[in-house]
Protein backbone atom coordinates (compact mmCIF):
# COMPACT_ATOMS: atom_id res chain seq x y z
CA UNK A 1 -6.67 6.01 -15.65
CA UNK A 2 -9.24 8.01 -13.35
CA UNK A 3 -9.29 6.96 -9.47
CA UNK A 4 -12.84 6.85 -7.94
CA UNK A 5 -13.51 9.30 -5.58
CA UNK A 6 -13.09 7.26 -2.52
CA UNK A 7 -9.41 6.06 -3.78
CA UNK A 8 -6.15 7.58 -1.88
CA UNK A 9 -3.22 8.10 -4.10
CA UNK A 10 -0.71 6.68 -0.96
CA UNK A 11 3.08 6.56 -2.87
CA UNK A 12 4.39 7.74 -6.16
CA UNK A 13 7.78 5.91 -6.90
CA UNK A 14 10.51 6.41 -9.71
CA UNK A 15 11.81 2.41 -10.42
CA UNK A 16 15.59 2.20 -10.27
CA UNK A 17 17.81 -0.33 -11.65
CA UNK A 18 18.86 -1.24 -7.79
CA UNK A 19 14.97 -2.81 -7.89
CA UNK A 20 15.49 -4.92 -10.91
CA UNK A 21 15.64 -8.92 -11.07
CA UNK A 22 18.10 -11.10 -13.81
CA UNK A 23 14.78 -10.44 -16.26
CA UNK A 24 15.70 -6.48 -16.28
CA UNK A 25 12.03 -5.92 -14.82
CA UNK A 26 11.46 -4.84 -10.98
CA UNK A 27 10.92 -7.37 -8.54
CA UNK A 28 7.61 -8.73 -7.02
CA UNK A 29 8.93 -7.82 -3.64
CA UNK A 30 10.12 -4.40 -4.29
CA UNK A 31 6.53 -3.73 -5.29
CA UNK A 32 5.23 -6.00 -2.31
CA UNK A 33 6.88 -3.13 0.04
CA UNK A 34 5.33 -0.40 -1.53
CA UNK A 35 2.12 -2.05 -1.20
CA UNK A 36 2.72 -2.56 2.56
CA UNK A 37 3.96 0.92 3.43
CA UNK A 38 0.20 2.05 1.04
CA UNK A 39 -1.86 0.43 3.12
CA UNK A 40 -0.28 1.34 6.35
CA UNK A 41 -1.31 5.03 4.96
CA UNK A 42 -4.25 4.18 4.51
CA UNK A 43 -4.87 2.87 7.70
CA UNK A 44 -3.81 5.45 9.44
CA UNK A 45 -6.39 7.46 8.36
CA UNK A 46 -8.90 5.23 10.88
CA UNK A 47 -6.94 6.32 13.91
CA UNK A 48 -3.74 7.51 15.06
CA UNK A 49 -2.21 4.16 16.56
CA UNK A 50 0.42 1.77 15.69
CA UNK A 51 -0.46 -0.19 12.32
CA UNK A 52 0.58 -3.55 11.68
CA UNK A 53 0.35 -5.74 8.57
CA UNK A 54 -2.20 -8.98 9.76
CA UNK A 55 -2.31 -10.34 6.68
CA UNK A 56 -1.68 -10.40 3.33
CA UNK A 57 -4.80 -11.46 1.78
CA UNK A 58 -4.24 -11.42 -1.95
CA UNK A 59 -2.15 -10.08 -4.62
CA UNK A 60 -2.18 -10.10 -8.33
CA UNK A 61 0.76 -9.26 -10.30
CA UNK A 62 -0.95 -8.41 -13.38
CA UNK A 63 2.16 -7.03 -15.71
CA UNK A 64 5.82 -6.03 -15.48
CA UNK A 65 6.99 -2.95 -13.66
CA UNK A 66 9.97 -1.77 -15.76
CA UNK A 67 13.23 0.71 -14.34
CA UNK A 68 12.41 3.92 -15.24
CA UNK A 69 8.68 3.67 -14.60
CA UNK A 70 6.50 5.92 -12.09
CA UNK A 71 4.29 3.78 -10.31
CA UNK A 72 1.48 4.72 -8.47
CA UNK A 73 -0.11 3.11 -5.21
CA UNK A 74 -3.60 3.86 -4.93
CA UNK A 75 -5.49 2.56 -1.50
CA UNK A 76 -9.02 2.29 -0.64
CA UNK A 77 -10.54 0.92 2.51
CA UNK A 78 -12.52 -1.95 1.68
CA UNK A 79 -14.08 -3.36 5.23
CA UNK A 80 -13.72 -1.63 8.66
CA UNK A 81 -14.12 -4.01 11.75
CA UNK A 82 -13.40 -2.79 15.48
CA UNK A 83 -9.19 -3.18 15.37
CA UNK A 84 -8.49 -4.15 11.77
CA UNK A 85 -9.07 -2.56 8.47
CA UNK A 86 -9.06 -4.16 5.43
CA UNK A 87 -7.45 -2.13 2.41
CA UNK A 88 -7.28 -2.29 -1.29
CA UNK A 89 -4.32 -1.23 -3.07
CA UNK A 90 -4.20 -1.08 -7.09
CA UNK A 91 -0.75 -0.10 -8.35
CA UNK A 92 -0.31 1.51 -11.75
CA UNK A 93 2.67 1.99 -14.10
CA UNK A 94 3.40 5.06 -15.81
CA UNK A 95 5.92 3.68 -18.49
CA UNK A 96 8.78 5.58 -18.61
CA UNK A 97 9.15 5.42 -22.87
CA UNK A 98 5.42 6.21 -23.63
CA UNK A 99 4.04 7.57 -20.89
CA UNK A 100 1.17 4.98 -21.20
CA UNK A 101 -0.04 3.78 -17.90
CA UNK A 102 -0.74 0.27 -17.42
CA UNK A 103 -2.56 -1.48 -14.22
CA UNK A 104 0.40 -3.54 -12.80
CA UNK A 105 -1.21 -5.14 -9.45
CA UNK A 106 -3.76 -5.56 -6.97
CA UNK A 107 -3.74 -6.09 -3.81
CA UNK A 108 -5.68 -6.71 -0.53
CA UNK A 109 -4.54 -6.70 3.10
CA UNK A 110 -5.63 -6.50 6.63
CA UNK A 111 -4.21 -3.91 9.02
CA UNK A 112 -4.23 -4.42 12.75
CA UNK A 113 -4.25 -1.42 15.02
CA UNK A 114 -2.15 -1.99 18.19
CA UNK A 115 -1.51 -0.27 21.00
CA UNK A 116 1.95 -0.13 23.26
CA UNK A 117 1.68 -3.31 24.40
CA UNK A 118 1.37 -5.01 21.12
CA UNK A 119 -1.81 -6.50 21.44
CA UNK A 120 -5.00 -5.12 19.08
CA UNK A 121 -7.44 -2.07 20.39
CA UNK A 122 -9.63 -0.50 18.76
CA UNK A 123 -9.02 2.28 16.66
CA UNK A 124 -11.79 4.42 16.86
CA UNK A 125 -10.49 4.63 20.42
CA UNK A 126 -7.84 7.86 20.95
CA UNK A 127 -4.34 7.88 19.99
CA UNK A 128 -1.98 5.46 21.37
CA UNK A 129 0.74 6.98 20.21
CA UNK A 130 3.44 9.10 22.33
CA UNK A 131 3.07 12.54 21.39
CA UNK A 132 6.36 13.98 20.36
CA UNK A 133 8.24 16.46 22.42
């Protein structure tokens, strides 16, 4: 499948059997975490601050994700406000056997820029981070 121009290809991942669930497939939450740590990427991309998940504002497990598979996290930013982002992520199979790739989920979450003191800012605002030594 071809990603639109404005999509980020945020994670690749190799499924191992450590991911998998009694059913021998890989489980929701595995991919759930991968879909959190892709849209943090994205974010990030709106300012150099601390990123926080807000919400979690729908997701769509649309087929199996088997071990073996690559799958693929692609993000999009869908809605920028002044401290929160809200990001797309579609995740895609490549199945191991074939080599067939096969949309596996959707998602959509809001990401919530804060600064040192926990509380939102906005992003377009400079870094909050602590630059490294």
């Amino acid at each position: 499948m071809t990603t639109a121009p404005d999509q980020l290809c945020a994670l690749r991942v190799v499924m191992m059997p450590r991911d998998t669930n009694v059913y021998g497939t890989i489980f929701g939450g595995v991919i759930l975490s991968y879909i959190d740590q892709a849209a943090f990427i994205e974010a990030r991309q709106h300012g150099r601050h601390r990123w926080v998940t807000a919400s979690i504002d729908r997701v769509d497990f649309k087929a199996p994700v088997l071990v073996g598979d690559v799958v693929a996290l692609y993000t999009s930013t869908e809605r920028r406000g002044t401290t929160s982002v809200q990001v797309r992520i579609r995740v895609e199979s490549e199945r191991y056997a074939t080599h067939e790739t096969v949309p596996v989920t959707e998602a959509h979450l809001t990401m919530v820029s804060i600064g040192p003191d926990g509380r939102p800012i906005a992003f377009a605002s400079p870094s909050s981070l602590v630059p490294e030594p």
